[in-house]
C-alpha atoms as a PDB file:
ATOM      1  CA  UNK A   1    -100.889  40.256  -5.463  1.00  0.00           C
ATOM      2  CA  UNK A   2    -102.922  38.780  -3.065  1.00  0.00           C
ATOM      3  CA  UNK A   3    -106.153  37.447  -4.467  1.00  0.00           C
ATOM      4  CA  UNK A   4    -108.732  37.720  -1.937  1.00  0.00           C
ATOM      5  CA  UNK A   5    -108.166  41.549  -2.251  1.00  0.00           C
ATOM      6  CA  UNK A   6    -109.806  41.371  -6.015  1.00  0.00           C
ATOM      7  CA  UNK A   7    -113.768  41.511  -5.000  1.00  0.00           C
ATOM      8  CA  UNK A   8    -112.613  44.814  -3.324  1.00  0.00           C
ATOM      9  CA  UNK A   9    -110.552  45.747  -6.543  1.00  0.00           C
ATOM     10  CA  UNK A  10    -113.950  45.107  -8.285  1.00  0.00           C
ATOM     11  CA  UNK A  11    -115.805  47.348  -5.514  1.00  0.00           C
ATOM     12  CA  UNK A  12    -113.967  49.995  -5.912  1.00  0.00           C
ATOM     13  CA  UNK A  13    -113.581  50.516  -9.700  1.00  0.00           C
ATOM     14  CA  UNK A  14    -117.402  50.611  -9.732  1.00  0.00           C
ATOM     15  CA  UNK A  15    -117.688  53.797  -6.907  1.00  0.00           C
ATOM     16  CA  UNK A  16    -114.548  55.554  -7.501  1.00  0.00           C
ATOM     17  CA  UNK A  17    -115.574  59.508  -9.066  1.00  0.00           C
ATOM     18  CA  UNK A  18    -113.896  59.906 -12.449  1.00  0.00           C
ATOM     19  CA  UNK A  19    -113.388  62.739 -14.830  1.00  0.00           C
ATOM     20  CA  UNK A  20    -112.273  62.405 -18.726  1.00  0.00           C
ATOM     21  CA  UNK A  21    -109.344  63.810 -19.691  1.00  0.00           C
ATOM     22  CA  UNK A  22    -109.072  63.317 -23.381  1.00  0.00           C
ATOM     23  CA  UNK A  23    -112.560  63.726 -25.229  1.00  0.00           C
ATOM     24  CA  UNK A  24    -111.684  62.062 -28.949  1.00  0.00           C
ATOM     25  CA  UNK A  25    -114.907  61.058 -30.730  1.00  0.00           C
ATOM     26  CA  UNK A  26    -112.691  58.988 -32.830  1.00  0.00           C
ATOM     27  CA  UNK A  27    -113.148  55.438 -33.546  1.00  0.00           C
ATOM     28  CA  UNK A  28    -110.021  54.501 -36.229  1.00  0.00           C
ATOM     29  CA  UNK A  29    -108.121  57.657 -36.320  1.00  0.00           C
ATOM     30  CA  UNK A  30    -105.595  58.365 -33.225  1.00  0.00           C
ATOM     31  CA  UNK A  31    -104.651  61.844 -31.955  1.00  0.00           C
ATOM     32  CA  UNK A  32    -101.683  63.029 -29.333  1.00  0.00           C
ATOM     33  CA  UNK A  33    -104.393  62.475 -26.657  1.00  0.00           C
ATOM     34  CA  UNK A  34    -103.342  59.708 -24.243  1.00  0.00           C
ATOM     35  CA  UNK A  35    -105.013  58.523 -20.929  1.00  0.00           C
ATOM     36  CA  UNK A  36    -103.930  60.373 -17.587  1.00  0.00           C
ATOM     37  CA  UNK A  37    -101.832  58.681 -15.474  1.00  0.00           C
ATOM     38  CA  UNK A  38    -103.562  55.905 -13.579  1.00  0.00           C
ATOM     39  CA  UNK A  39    -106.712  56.141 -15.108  1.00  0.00           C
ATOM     40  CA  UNK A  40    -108.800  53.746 -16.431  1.00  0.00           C
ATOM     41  CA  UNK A  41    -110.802  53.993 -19.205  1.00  0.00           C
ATOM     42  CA  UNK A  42    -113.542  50.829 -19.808  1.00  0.00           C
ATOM     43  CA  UNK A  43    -115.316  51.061 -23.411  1.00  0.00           C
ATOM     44  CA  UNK A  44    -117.682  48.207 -25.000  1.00  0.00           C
ATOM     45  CA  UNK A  45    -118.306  49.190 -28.793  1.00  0.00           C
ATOM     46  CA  UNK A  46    -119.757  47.099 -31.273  1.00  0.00           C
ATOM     47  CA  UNK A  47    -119.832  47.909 -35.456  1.00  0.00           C
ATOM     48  CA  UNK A  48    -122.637  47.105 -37.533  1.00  0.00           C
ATOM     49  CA  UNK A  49    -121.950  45.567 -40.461  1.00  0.00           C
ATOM     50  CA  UNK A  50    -124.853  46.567 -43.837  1.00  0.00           C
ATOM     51  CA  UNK A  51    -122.851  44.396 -46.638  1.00  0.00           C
ATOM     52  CA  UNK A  52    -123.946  44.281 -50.261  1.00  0.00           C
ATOM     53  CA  UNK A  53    -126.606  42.697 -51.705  1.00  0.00           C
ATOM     54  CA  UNK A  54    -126.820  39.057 -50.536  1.00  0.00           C
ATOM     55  CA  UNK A  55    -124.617  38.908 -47.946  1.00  0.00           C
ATOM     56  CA  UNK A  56    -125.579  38.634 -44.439  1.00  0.00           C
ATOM     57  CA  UNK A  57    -125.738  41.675 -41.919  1.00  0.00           C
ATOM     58  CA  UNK A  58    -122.949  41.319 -39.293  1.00  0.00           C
ATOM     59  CA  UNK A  59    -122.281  42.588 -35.776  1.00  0.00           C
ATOM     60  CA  UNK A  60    -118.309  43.019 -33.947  1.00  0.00           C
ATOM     61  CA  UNK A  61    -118.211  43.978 -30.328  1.00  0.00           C
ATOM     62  CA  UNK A  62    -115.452  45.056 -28.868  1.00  0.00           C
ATOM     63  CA  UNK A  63    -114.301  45.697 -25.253  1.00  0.00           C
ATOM     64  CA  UNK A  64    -111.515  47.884 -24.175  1.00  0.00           C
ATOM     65  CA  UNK A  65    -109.308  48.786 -21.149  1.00  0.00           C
ATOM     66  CA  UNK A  66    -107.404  51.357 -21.840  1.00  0.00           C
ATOM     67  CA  UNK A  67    -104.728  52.410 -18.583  1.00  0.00           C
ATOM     68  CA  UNK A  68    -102.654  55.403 -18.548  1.00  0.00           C
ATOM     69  CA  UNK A  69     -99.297  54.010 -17.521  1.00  0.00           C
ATOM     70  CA  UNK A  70     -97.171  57.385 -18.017  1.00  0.00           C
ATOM     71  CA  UNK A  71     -97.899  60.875 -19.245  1.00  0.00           C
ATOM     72  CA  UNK A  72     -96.183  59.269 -22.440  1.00  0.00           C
ATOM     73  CA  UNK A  73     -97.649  55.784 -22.462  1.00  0.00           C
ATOM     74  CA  UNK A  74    -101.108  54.307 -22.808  1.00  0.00           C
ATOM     75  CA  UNK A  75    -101.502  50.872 -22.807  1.00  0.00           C
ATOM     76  CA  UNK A  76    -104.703  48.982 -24.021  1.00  0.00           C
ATOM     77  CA  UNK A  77    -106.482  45.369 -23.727  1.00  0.00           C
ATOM     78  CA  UNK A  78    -108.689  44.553 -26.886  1.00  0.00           C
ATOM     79  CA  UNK A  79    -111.330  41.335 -26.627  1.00  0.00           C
ATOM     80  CA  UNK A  80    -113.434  40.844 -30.065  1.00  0.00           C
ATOM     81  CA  UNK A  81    -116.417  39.017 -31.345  1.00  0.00           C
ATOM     82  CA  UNK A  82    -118.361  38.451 -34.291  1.00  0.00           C
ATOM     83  CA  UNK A  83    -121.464  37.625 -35.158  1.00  0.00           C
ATOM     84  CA  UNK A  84    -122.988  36.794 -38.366  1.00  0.00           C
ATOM     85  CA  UNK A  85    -127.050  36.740 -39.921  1.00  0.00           C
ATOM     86  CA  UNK A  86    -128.198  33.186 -40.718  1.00  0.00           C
ATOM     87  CA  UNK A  87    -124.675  31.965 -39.296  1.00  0.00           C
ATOM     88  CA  UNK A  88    -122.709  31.795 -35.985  1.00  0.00           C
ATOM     89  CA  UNK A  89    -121.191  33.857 -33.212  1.00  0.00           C
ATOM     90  CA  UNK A  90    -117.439  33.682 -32.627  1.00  0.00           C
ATOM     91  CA  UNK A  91    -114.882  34.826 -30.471  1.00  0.00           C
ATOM     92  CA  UNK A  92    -112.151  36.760 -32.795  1.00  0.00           C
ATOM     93  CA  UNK A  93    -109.389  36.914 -30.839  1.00  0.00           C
ATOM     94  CA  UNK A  94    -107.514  39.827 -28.408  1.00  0.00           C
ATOM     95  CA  UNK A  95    -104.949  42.605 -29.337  1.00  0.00           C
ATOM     96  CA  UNK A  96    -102.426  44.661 -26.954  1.00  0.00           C
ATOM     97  CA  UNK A  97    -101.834  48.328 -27.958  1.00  0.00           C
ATOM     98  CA  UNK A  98     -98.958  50.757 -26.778  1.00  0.00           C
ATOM     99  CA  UNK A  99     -99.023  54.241 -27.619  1.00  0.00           C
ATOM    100  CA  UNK A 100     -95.866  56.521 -27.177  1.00  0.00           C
ATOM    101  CA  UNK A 101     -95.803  60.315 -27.632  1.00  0.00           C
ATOM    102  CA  UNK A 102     -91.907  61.111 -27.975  1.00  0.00           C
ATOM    103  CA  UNK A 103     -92.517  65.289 -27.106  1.00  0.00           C
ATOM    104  CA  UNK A 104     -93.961  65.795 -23.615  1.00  0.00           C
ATOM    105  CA  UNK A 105     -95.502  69.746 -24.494  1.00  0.00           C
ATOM    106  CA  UNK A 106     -98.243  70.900 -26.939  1.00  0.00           C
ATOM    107  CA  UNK A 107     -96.246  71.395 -30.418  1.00  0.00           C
ATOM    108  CA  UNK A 108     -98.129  72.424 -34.063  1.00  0.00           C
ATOM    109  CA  UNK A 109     -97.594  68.902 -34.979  1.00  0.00           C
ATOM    110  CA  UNK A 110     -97.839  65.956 -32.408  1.00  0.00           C
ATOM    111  CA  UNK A 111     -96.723  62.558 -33.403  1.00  0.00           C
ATOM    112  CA  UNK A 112     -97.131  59.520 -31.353  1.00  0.00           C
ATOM    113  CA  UNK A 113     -96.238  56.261 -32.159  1.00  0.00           C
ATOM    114  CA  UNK A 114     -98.506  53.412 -31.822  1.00  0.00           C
ATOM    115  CA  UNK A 115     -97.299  49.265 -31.579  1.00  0.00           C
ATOM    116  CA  UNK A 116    -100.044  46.284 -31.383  1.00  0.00           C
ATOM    117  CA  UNK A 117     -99.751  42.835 -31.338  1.00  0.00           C
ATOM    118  CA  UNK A 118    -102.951  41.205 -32.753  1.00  0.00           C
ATOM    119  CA  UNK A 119    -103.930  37.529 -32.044  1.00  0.00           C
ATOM    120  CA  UNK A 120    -107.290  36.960 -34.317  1.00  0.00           C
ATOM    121  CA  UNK A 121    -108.865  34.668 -36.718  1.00  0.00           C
ATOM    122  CA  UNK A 122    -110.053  36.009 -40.418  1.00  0.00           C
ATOM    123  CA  UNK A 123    -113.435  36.439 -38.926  1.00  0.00           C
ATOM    124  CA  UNK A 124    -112.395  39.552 -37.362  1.00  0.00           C
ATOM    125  CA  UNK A 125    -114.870  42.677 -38.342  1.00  0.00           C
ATOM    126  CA  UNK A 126    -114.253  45.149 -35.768  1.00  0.00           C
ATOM    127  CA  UNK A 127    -112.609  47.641 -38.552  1.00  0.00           C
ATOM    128  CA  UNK A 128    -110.387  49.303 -36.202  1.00  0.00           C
ATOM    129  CA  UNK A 129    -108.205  49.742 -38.943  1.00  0.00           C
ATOM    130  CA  UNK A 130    -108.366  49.005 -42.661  1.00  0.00           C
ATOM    131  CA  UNK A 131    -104.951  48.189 -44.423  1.00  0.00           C
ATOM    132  CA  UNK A 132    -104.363  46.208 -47.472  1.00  0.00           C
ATOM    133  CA  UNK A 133    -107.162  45.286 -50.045  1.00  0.00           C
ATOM    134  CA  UNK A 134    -110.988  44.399 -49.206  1.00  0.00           C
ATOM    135  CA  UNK A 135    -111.817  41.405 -47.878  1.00  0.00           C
ATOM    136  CA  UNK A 136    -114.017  39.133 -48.677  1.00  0.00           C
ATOM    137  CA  UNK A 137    -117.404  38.477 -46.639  1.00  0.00           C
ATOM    138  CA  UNK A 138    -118.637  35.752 -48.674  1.00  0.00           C
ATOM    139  CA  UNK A 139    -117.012  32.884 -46.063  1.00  0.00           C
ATOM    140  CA  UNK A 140    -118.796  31.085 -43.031  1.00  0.00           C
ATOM    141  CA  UNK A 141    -117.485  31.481 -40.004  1.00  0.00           C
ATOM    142  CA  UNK A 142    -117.225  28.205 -39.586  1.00  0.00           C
ATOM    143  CA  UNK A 143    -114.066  28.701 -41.593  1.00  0.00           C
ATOM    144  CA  UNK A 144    -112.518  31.790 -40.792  1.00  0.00           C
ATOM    145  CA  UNK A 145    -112.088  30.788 -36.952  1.00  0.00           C
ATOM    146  CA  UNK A 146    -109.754  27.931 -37.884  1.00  0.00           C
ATOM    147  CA  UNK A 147    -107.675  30.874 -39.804  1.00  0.00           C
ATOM    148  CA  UNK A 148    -105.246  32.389 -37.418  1.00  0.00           C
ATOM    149  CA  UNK A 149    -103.097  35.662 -37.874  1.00  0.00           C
ATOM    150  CA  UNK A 150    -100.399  37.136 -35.510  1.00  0.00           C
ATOM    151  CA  UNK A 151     -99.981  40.201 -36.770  1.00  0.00           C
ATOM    152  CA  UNK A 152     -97.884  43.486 -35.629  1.00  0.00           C
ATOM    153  CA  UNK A 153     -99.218  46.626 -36.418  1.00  0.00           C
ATOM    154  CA  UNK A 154     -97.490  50.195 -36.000  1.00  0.00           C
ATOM    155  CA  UNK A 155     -98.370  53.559 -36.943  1.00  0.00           C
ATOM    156  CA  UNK A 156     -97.345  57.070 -37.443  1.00  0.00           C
ATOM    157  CA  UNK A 157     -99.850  59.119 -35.598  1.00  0.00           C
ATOM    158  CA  UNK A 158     -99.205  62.821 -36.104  1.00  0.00           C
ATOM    159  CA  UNK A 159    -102.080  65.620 -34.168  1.00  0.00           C
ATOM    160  CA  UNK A 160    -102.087  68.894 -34.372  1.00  0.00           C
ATOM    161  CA  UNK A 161    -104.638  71.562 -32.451  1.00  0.00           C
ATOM    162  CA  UNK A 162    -105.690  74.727 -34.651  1.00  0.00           C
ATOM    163  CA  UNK A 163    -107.957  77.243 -32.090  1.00  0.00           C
ATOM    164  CA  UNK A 164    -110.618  74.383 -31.298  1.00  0.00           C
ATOM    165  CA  UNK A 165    -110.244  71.828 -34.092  1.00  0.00           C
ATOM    166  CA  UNK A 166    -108.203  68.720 -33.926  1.00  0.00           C
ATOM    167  CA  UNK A 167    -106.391  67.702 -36.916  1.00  0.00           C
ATOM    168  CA  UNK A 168    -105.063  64.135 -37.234  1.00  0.00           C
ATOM    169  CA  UNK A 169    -103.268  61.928 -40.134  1.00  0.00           C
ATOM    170  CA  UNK A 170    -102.554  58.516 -39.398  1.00  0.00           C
ATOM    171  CA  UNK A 171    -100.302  55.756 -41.901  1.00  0.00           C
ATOM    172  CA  UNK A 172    -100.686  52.668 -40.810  1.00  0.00           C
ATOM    173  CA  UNK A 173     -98.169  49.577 -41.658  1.00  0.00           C
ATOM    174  CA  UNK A 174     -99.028  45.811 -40.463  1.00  0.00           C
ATOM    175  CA  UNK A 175     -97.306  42.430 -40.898  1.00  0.00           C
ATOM    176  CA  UNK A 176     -98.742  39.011 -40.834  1.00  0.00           C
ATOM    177  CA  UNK A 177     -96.542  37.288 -38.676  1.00  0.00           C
ATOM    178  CA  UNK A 178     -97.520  33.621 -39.439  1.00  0.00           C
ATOM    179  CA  UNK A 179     -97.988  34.174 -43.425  1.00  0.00           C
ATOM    180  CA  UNK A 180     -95.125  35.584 -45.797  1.00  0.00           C
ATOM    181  CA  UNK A 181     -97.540  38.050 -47.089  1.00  0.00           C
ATOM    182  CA  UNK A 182     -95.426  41.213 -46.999  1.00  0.00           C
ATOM    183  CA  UNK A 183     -96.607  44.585 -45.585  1.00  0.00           C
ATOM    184  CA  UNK A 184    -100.108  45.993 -45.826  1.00  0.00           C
ATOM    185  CA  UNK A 185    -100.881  49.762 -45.550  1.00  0.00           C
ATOM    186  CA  UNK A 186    -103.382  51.627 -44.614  1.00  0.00           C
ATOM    187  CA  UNK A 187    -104.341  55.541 -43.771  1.00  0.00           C
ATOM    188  CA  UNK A 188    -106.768  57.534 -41.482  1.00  0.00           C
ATOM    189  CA  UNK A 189    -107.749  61.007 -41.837  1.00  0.00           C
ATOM    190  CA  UNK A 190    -109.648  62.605 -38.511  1.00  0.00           C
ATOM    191  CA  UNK A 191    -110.831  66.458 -37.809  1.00  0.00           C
ATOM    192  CA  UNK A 192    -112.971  67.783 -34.405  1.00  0.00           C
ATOM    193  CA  UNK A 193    -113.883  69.840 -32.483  1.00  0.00           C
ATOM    194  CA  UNK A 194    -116.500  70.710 -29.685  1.00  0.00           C
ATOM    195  CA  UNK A 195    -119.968  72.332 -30.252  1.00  0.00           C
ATOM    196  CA  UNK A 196    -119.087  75.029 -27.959  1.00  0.00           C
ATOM    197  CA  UNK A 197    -115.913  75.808 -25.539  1.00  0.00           C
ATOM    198  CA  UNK A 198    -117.952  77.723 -22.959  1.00  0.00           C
ATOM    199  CA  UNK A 199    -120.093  75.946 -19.840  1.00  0.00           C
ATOM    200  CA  UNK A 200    -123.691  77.213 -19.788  1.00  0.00           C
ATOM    201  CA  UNK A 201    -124.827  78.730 -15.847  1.00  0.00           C
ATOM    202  CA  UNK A 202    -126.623  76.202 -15.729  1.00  0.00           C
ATOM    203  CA  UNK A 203    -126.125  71.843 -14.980  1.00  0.00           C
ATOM    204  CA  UNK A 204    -127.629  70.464 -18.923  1.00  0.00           C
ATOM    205  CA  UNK A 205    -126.163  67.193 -20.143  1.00  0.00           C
ATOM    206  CA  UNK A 206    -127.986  68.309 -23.508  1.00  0.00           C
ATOM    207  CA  UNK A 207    -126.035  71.623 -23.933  1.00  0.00           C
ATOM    208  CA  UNK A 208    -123.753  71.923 -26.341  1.00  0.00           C
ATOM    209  CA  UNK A 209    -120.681  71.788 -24.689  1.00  0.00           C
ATOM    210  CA  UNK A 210    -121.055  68.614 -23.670  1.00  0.00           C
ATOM    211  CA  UNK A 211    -121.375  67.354 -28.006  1.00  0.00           C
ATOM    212  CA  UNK A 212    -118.273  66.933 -29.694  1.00  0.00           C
ATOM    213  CA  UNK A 213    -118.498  66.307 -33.697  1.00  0.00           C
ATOM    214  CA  UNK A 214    -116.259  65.329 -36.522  1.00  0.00           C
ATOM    215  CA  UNK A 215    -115.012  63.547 -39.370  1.00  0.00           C
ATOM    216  CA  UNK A 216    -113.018  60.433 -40.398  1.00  0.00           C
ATOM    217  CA  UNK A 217    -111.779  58.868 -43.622  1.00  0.00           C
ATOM    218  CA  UNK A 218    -110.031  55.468 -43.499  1.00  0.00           C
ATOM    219  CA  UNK A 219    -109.219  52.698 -45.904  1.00  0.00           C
ATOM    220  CA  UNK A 220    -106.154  50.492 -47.162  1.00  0.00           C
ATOM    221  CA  UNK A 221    -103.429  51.441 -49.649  1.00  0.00           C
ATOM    222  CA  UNK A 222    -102.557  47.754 -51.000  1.00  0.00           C
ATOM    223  CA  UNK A 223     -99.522  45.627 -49.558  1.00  0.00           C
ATOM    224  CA  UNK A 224     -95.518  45.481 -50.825  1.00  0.00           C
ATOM    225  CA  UNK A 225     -97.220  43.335 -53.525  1.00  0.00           C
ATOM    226  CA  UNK A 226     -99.658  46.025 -54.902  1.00  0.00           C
ATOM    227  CA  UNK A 227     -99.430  49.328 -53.659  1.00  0.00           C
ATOM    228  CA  UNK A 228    -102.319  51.883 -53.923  1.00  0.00           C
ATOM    229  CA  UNK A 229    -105.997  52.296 -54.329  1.00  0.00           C
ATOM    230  CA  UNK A 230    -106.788  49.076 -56.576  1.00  0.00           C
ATOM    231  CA  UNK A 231    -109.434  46.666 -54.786  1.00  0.00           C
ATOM    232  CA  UNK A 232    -109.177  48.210 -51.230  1.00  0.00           C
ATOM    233  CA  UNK A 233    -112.032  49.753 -49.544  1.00  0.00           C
ATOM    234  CA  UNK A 234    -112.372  53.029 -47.779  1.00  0.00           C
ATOM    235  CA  UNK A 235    -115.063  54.889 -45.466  1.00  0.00           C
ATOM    236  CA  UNK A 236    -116.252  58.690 -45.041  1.00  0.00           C
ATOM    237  CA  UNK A 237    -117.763  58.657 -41.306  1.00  0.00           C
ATOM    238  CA  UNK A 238    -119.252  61.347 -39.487  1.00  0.00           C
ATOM    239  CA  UNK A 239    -118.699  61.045 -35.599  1.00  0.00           C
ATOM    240  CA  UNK A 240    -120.491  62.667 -32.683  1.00  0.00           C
ATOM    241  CA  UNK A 241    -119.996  62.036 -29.118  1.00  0.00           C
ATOM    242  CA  UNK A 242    -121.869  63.055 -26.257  1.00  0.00           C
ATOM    243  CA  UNK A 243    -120.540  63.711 -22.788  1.00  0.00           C
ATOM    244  CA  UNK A 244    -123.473  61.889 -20.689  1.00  0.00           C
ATOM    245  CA  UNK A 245    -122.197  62.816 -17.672  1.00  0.00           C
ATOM    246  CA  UNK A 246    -118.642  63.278 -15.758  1.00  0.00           C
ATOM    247  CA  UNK A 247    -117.694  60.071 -16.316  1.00  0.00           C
ATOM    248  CA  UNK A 248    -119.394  58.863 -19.262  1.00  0.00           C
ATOM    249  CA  UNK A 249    -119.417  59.445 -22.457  1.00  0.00           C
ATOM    250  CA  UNK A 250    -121.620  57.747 -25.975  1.00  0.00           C
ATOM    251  CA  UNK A 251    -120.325  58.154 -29.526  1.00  0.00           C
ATOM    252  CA  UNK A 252    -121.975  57.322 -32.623  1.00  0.00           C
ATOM    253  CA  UNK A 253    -120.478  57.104 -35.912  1.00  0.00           C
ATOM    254  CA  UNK A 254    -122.653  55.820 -39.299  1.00  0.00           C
ATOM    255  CA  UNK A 255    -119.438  55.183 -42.203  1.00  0.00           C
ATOM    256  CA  UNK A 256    -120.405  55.138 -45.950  1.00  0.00           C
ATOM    257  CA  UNK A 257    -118.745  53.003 -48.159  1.00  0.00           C
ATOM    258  CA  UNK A 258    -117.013  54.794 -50.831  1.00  0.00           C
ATOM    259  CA  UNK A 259    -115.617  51.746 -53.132  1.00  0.00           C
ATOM    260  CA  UNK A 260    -116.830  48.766 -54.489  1.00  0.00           C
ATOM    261  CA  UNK A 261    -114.849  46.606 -51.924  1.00  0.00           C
ATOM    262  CA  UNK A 262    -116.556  48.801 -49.006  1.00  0.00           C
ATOM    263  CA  UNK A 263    -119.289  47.829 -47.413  1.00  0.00           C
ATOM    264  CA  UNK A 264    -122.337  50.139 -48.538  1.00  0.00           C
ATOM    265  CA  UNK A 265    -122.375  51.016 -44.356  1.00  0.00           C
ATOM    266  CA  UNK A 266    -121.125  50.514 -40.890  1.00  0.00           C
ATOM    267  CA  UNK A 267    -122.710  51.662 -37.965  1.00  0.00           C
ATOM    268  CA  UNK A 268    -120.953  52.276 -34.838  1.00  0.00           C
ATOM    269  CA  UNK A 269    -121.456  52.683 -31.089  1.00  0.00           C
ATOM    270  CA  UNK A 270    -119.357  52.817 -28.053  1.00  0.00           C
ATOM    271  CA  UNK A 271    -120.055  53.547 -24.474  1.00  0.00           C
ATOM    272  CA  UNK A 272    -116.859  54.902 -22.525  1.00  0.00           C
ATOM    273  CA  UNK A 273    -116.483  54.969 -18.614  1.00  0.00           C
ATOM    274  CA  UNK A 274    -113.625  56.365 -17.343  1.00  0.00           C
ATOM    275  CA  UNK A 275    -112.575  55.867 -13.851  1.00  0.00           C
ATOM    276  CA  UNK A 276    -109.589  58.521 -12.338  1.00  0.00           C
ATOM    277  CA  UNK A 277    -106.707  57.507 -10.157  1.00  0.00           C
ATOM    278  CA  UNK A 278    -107.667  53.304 -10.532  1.00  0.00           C
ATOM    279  CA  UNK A 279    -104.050  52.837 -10.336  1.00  0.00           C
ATOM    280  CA  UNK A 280    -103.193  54.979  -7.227  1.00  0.00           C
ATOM    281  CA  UNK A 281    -106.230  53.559  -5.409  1.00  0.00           C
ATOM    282  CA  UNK A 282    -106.150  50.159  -6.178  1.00  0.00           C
ATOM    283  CA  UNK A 283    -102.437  50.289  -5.325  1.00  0.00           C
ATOM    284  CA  UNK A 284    -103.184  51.584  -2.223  1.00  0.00           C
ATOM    285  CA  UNK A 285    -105.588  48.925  -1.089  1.00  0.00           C
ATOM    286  CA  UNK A 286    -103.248  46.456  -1.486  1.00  0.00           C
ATOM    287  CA  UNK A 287    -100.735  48.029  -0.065  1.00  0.00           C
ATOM    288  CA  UNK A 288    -103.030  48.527   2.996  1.00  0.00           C
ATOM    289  CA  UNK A 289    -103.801  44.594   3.328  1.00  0.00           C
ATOM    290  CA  UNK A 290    -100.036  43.311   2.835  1.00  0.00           C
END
């Protein structure tokens, strides 16, 4: 790759049309939904943190390239932060997800299966997954960046679509790679579906076909050690997301803690922009300059 062609990489990522193809308003649960071919989804998210009493607020963004590599492989680049009231801001580390859907056509049930290697420190709050038991929020962060994890997470992603809803279930298994801690678990729960199916005659980003709402539940189920609900935490979150325009999208998702190791609430945002046929294009333009 020749690397006086990347300002026009950058150039033309910012003014090539796009369309979305998938609309999920999720933010932990997966469905059989995968990127298009050679498209390029860009997302920066962030989850607010309201702890319990005495603890200090905290705030995890998160950016994400996500890059349809095959009708039945997604691939996606994960950089997190974290940043902490009366305390510090850290980087958290990076993740690499794969996402594989064995069965090409629409069946009653969908699976996928989902691989991610995770390079991050304890100070990690993003959420995008719960497994195991609740962790603790009482450390600085002074001390949780010196504590590294390599971790490899997989999970059983099965989808189904019933008229318009979406119906997902997600079990989720992950192993510390640097610690003989065993396996942790963990589970997601996901339904949607759009506010309406059919385009007013008129252009209006506010109509309801352009809203998509749902519900998630999410939390861990123990380790190998301790199986099952005791000391883990788990979330009920409504989700909405709003299709701003062609190529854009915001979703909005407030969780309530449901256990005593949850966090009373989480607040989360993401802004999506999707950008159709990067791949072709940018292939082309280098192509064109050999």
């Amino acid at each position: 790759m020749n690397l006086r062609n990347l300002p026009l990489a950058v150039v033309l990522l910012a003014l090539t049309p796009a369309v979305f193809a998938q609309d999920t308003p999720y933010f932990v649960t997966y469905d059989h939904h995968l990127e298009e071919p050679g498209n390029l989804e860009i997302s920066v998210s962030n989850n607010l943190g309201i702890p319990r009493t005495g603890q200090p607020v905290f705030a995890a963004p998160l950016l994400e390239l996500e890059y349809g590599v095959k009708a039945w492989w997604t691939t996606e680049f994960y950089l997190e932060g974290q940043s902490r009231e009366r305390d510090s801001t850290i980087f958290t580390g990076w993740r690499l997800e794969n996402r594989f859907r064995p069965l090409a056509r629409e069946h009653r049930i969908n699976p996928v299966l989902y691989f991610e290697f995770e390079n991050v420190n304890e100070g990690s709050r993003i959420m995008k997954e719960l497994v195991g038991h609740a962790s603790s929020f009482d450390e600085p962060n002074a001390d949780l960046r010196r504590a590294h994890a390599r971790e490899l997470e997989t999970k059983l992603i099965l989808s189904s679509t019933a008229h318009d809803w979406n119906i997902s279930e997600n079990f989720i298994v992950e192993k510390n790679l640097t610690e003989n801690e065993g396996y942790e678990f963990g589970y997601s729960l996901g339904v949607w579906r759009p506010l309406a199916r059919i385009a007013s005659a008129k252009d209006c980003r506010f109509c309801r076909e352009n809203f998509i709402a749902g519900l998630e539940l999410y939390g861990g189920l123990g380790s190998t050690e301790q199986f099952g609900f005791h000391d883990t935490a788990h979330y009920l979150a409504p989700v909405i997301r709003w299709n701003v325009t062609d190529d854009s999208a915001i979703v909005l998702s407030p969780a309530v803690g449901l256990t005593s190791g949850s966090n009373p609430l989480l607040l989360r945002f993401k802004y999506q922009y999707e950008v159709n046929g990067f791949g072709r294009k940018v292939a082309s333009l280098f192509r064109s300059k050999q």
